[in-house]
C-alpha atoms as a PDB file:
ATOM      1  CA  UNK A   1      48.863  -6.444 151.540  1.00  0.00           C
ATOM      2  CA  UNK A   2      46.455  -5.720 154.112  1.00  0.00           C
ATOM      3  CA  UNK A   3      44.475  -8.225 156.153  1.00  0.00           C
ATOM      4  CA  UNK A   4      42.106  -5.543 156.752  1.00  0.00           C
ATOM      5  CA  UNK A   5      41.441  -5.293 153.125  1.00  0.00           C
ATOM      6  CA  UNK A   6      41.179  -8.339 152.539  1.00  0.00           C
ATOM      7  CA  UNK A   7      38.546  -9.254 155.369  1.00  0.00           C
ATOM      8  CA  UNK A   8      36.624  -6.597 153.960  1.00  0.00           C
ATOM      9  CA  UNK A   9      36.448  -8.141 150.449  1.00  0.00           C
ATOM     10  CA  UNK A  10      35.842 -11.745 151.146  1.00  0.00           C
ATOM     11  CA  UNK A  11      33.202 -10.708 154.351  1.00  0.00           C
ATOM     12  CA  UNK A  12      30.942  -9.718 151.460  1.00  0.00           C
ATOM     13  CA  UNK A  13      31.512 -13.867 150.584  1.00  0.00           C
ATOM     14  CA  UNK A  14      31.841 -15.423 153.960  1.00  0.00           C
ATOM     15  CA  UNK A  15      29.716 -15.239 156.958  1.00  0.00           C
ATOM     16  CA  UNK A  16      30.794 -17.047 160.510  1.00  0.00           C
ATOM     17  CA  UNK A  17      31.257 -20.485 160.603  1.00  0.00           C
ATOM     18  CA  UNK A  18      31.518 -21.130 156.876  1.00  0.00           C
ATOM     19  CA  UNK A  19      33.893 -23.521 155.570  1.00  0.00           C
ATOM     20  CA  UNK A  20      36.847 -22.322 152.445  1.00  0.00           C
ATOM     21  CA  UNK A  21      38.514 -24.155 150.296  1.00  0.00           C
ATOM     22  CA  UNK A  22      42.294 -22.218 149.675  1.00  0.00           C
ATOM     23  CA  UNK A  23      43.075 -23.521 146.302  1.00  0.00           C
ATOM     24  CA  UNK A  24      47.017 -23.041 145.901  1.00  0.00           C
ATOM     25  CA  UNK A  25      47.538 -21.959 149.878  1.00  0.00           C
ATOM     26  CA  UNK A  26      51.223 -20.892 148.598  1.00  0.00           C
ATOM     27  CA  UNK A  27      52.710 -19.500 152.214  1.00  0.00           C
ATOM     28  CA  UNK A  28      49.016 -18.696 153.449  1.00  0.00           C
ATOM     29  CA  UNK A  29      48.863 -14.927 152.805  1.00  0.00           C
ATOM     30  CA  UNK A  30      44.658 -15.497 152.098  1.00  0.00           C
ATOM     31  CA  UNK A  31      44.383 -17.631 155.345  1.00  0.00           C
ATOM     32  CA  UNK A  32      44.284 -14.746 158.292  1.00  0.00           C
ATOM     33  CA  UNK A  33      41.779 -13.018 156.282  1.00  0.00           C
ATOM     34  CA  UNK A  34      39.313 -16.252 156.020  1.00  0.00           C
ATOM     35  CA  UNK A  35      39.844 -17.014 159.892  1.00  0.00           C
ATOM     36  CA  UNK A  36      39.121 -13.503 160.115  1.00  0.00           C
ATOM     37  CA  UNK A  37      35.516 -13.902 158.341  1.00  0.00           C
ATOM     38  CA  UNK A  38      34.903 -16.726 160.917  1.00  0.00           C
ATOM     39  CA  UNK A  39      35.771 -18.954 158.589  1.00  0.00           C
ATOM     40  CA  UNK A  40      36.727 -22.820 158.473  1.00  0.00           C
ATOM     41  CA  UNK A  41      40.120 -23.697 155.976  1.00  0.00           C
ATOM     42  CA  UNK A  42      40.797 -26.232 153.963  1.00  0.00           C
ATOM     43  CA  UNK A  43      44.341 -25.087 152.458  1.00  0.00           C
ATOM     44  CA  UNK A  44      45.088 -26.914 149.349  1.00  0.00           C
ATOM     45  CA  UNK A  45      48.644 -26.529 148.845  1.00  0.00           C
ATOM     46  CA  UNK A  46      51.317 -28.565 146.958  1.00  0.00           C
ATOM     47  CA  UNK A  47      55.196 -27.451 147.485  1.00  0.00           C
ATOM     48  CA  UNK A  48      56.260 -29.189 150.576  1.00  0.00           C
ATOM     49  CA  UNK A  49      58.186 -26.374 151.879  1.00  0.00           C
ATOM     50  CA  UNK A  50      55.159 -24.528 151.570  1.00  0.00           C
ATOM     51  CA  UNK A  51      53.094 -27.313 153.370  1.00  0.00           C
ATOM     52  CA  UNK A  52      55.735 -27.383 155.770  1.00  0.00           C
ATOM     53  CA  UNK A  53      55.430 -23.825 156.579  1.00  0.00           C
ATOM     54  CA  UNK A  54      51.677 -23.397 156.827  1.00  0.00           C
ATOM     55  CA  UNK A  55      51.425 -26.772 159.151  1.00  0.00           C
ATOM     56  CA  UNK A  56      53.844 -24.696 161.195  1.00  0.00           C
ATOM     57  CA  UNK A  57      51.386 -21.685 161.775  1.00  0.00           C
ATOM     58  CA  UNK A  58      48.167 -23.810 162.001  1.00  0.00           C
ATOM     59  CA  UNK A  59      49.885 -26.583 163.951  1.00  0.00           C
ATOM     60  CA  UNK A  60      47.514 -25.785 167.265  1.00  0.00           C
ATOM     61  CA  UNK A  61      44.420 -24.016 164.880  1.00  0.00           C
ATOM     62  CA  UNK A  62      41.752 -26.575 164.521  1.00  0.00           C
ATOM     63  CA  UNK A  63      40.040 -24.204 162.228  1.00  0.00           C
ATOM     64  CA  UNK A  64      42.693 -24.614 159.257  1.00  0.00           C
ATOM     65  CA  UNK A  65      43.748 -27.945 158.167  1.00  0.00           C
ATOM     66  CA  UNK A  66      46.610 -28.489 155.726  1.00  0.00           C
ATOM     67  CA  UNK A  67      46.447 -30.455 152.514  1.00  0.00           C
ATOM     68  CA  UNK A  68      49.304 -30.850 150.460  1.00  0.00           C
ATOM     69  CA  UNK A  69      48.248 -31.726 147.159  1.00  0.00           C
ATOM     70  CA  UNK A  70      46.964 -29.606 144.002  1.00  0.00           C
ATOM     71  CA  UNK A  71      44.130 -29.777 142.743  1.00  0.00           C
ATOM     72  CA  UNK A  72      42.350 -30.936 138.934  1.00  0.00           C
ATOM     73  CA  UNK A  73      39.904 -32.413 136.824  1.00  0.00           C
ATOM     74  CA  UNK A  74      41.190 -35.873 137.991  1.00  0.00           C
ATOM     75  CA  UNK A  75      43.133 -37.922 140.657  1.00  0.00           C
ATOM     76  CA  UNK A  76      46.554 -38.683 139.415  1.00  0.00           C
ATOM     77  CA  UNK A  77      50.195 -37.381 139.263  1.00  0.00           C
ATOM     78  CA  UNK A  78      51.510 -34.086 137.115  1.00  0.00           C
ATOM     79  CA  UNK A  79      54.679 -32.316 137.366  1.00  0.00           C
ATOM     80  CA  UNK A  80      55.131 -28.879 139.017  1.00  0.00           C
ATOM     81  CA  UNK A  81      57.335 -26.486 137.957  1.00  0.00           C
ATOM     82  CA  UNK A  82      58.791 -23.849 139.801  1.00  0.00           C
ATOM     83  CA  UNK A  83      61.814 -21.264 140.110  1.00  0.00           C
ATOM     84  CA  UNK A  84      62.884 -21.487 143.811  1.00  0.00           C
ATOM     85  CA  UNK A  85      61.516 -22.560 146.843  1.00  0.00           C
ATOM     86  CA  UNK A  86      58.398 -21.006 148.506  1.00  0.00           C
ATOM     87  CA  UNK A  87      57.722 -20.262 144.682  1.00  0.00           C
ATOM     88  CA  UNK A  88      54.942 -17.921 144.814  1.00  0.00           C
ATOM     89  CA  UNK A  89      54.595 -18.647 140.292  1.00  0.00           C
ATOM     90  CA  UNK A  90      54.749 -22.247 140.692  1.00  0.00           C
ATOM     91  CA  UNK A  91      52.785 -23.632 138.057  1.00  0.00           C
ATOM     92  CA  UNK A  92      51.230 -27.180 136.923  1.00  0.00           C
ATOM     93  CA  UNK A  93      50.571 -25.349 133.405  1.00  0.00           C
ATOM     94  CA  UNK A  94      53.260 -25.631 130.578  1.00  0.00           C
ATOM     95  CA  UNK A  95      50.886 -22.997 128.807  1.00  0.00           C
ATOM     96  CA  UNK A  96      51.228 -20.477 131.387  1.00  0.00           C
ATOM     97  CA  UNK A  97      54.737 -21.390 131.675  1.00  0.00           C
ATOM     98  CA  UNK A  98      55.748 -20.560 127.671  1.00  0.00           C
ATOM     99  CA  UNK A  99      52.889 -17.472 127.659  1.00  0.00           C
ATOM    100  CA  UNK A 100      54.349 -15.680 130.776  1.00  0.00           C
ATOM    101  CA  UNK A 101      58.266 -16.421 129.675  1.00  0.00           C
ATOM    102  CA  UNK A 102      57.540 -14.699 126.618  1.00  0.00           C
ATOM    103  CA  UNK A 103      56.197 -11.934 127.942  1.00  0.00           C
ATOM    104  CA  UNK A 104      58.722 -12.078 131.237  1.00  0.00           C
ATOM    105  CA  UNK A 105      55.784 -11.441 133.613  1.00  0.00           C
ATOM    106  CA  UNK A 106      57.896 -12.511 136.351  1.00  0.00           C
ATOM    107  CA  UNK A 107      61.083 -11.330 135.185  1.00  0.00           C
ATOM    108  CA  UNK A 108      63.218 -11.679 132.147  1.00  0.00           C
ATOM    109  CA  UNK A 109      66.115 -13.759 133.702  1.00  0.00           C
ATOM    110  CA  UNK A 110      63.045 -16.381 135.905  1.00  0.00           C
ATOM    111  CA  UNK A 111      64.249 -19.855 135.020  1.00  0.00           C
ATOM    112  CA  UNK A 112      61.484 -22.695 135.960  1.00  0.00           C
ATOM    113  CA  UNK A 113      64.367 -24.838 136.816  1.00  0.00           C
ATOM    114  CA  UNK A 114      63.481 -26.815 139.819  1.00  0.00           C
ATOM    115  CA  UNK A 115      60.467 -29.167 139.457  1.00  0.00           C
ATOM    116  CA  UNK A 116      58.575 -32.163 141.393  1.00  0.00           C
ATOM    117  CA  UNK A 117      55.682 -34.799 141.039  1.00  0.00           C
ATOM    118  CA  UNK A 118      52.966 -33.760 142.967  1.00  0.00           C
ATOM    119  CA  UNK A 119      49.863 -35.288 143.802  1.00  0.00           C
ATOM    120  CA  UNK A 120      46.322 -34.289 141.892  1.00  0.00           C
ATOM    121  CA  UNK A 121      43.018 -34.507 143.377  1.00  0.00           C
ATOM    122  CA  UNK A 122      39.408 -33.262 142.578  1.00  0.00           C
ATOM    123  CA  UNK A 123      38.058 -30.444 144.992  1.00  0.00           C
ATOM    124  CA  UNK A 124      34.677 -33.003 144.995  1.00  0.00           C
ATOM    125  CA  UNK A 125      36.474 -35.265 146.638  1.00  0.00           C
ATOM    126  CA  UNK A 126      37.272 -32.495 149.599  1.00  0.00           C
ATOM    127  CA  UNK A 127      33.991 -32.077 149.520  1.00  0.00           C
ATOM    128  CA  UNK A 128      33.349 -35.842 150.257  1.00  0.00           C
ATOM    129  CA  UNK A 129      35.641 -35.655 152.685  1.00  0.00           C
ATOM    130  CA  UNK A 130      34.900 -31.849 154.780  1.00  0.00           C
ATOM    131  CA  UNK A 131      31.654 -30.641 153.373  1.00  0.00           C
ATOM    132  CA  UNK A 132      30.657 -28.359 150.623  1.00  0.00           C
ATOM    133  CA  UNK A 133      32.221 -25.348 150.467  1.00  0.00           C
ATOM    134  CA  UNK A 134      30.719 -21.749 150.932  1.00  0.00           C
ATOM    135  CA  UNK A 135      33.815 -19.677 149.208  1.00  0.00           C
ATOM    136  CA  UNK A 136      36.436 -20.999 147.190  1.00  0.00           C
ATOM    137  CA  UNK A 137      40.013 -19.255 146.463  1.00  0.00           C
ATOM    138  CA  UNK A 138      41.390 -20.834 143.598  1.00  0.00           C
ATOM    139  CA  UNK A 139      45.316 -19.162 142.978  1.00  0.00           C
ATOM    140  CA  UNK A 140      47.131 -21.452 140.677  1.00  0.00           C
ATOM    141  CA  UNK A 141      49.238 -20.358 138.119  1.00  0.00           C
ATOM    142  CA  UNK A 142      47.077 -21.116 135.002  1.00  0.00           C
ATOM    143  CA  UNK A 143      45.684 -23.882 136.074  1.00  0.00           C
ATOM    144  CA  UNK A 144      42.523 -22.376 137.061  1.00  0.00           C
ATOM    145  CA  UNK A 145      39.876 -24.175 134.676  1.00  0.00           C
ATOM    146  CA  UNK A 146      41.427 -27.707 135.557  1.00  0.00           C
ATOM    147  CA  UNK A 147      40.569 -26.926 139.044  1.00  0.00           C
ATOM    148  CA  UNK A 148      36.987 -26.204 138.347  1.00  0.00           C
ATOM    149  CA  UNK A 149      36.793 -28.980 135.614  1.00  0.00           C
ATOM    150  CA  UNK A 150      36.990 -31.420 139.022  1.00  0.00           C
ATOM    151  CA  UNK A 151      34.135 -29.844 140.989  1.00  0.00           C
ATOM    152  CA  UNK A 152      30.615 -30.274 140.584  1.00  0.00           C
ATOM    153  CA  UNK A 153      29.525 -28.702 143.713  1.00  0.00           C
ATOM    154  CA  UNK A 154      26.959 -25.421 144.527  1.00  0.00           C
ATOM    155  CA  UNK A 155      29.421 -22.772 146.292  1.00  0.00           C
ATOM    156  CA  UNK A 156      27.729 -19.184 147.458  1.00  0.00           C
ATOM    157  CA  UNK A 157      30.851 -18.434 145.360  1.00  0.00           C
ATOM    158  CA  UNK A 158      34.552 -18.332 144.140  1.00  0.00           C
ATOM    159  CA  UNK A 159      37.372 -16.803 143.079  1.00  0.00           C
ATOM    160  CA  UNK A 160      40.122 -17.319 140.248  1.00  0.00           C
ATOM    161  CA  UNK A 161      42.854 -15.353 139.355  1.00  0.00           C
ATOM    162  CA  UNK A 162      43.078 -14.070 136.194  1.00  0.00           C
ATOM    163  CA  UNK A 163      46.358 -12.839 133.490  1.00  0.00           C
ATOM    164  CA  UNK A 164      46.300 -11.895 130.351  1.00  0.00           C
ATOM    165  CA  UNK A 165      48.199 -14.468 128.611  1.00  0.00           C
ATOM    166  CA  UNK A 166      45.649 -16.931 129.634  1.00  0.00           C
ATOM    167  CA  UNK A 167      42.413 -14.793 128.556  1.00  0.00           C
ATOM    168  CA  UNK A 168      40.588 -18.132 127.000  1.00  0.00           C
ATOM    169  CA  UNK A 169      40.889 -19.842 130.356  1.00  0.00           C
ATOM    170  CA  UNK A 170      39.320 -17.255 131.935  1.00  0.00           C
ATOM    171  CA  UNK A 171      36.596 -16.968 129.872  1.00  0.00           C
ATOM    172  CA  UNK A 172      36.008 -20.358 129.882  1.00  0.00           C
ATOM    173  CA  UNK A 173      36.028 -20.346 134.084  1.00  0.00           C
ATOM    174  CA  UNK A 174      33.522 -17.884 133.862  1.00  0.00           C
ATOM    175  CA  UNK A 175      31.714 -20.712 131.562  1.00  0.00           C
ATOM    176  CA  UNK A 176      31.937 -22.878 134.003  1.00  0.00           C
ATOM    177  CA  UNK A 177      30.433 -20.849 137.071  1.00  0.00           C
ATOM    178  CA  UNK A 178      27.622 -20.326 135.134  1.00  0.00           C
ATOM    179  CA  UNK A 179      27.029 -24.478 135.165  1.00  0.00           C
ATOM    180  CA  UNK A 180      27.660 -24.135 138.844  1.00  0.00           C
ATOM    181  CA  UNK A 181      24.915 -21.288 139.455  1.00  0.00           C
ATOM    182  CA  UNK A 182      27.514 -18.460 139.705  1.00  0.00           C
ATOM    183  CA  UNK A 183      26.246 -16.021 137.483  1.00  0.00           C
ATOM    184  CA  UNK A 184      27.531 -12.489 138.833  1.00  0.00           C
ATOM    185  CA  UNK A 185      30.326 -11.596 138.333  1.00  0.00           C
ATOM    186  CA  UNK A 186      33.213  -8.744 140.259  1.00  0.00           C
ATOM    187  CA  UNK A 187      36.848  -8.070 138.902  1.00  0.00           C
ATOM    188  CA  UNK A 188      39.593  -6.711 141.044  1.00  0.00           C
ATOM    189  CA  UNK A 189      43.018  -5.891 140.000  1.00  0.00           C
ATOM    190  CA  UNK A 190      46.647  -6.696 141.342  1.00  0.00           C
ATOM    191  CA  UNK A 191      46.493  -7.133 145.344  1.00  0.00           C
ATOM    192  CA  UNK A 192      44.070  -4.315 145.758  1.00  0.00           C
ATOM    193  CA  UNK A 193      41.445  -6.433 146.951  1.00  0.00           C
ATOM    194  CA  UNK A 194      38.477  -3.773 145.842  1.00  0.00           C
ATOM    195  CA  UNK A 195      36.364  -4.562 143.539  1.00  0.00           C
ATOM    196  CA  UNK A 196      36.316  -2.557 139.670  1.00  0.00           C
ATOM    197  CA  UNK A 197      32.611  -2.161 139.780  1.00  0.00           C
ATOM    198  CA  UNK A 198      29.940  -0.554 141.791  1.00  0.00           C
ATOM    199  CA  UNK A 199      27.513  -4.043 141.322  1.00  0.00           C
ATOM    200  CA  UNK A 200      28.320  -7.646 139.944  1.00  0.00           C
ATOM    201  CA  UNK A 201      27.644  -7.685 135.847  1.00  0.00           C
ATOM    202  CA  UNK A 202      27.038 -10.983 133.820  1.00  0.00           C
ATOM    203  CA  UNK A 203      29.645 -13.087 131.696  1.00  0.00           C
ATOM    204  CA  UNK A 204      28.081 -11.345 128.669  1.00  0.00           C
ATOM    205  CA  UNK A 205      29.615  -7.473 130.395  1.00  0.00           C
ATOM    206  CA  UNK A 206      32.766  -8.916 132.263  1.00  0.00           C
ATOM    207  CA  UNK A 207      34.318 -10.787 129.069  1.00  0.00           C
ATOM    208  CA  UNK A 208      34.359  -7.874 126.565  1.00  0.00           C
ATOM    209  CA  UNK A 209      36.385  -6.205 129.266  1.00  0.00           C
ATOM    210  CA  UNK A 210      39.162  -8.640 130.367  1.00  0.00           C
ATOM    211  CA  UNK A 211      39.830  -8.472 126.456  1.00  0.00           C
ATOM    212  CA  UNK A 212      40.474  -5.494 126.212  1.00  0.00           C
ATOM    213  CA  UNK A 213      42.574  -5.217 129.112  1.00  0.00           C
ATOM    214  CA  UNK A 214      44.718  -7.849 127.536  1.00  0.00           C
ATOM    215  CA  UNK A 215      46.365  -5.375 125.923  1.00  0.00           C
ATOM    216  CA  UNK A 216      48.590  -4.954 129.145  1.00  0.00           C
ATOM    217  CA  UNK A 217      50.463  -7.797 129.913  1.00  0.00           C
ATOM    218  CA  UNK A 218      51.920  -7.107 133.646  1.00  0.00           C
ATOM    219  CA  UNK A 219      47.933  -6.390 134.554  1.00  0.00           C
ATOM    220  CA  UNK A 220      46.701  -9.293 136.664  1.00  0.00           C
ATOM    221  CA  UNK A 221      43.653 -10.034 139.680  1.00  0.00           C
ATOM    222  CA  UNK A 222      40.866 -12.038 140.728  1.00  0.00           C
ATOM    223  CA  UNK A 223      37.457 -12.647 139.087  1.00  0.00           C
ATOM    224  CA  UNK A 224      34.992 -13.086 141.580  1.00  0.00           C
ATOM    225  CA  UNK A 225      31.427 -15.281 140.854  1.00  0.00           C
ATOM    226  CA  UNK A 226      28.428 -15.650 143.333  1.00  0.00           C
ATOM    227  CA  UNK A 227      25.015 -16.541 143.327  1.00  0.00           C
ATOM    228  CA  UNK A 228      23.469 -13.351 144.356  1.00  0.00           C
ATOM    229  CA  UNK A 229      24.374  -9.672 142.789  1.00  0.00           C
ATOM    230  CA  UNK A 230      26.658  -7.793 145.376  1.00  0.00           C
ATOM    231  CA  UNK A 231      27.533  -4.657 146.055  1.00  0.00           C
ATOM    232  CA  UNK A 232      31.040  -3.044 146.844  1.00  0.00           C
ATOM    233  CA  UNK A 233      32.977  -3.312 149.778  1.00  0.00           C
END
């Protein structure tokens, strides 16, 4: 995936000196990008391997800081469940778990057979702690509208990924950003990191489409929400 790319995307988000929440860090392949923007991180990540890992690259980069935890509607303890270390598909959701085995997303012979406590928190309570956020990456395995459920906050905007097997919860983010002022709306697909459309469209033209591209189940990407309409990068 290219950083370049990437930069590109999320510049039309992120402006010098802003500060990003990385909701499910995973090994950081978002992070560059941000720093790139001129951004400050706040990498929300819960595998400790994966903690481990970033805290290695960012050891000496006072513009990232490392939290290992996931992230929900409320402070407390779920398991995660995951295939292997480093798990890229590690996922807090027994929903997304059962949909994507059943339609072997990952692979037909995937077996979620390692998994860990880890510790929830709210992304308001990061924002007690660092600030308000100006972009948010949220990447987390189906767990997308417990992450927002926890926030209350007034982001320029934020991304969630988005599969078909969990077409409901995506809708229902897209609910959500509306209550948070996020009412224009982008789509990209896989790790291209362009966006589908020429100018944001509203919940009302974006939902009629992600259901009819669940009709492919490998298809997967980001839905992007902001405040202002934006053009394409």
């Amino acid at each position: 995936m290219s950083t370049l790319a990437q930069k590109l995307l999320y510049s039309n988000f992120i402006a010098e000196g802003d500060l990003v929440f990385d909701v499910g860090a995973n090994s950081g392949n978002r992070i560059q990008a941000f720093l790139e923007c001129g951004a400050n991180v706040i990498a929300i990540e819960p595998q400790p391997d994966c903690v481990a890992h970033l805290r290695a690259i960012y050891c000496n980069n006072k513009s990232v800081i490392v939290i290992e935890a996931a992230a929900g509607r409320a402070t407390r303890t779920q398991r995660l469940h995951r295939a292997k270390p480093l798990d890229p598909a590690a996922s807090l959701s027994e929903e997304f778990i059962s949909k994507t085995s059943r339609t072997t997303r990952f692979s037909k012979n995937r077996k979620w057979a390692e998994s860990m406590e880890v510790r929830l928190i709210t992304l308001d309570s990061l924002v007690r702690q660092f600030g308000s956020p100006s972009f948010i990456k949220i990447d987390v395995e189906g767990f997308e509208e417990e992450v927002l459920a926890g926030f209350s906050g007034e982001p320029r905007a934020l991304s969630f990924e988005w599969t078909p097997e969990m077409l409901d919860h995506a809708i229902h983010c897209m609910i959500r950003c509306e209550t948070l002022g996020l009412r224009h709306f982008h789509i990209s697909f896989g790790e291209g990191m362009r966006f589908c459309h020429k100018a944001s469209v509203s919940r009302a033209q974006m939902e009629p489409l992600i259901r009819q591209l669940a009709d492919d189940p490998f298809l997967f990407g980001d839905i992007y929400a902001s405040k202002p309409p934006l053009g394409r990068h």
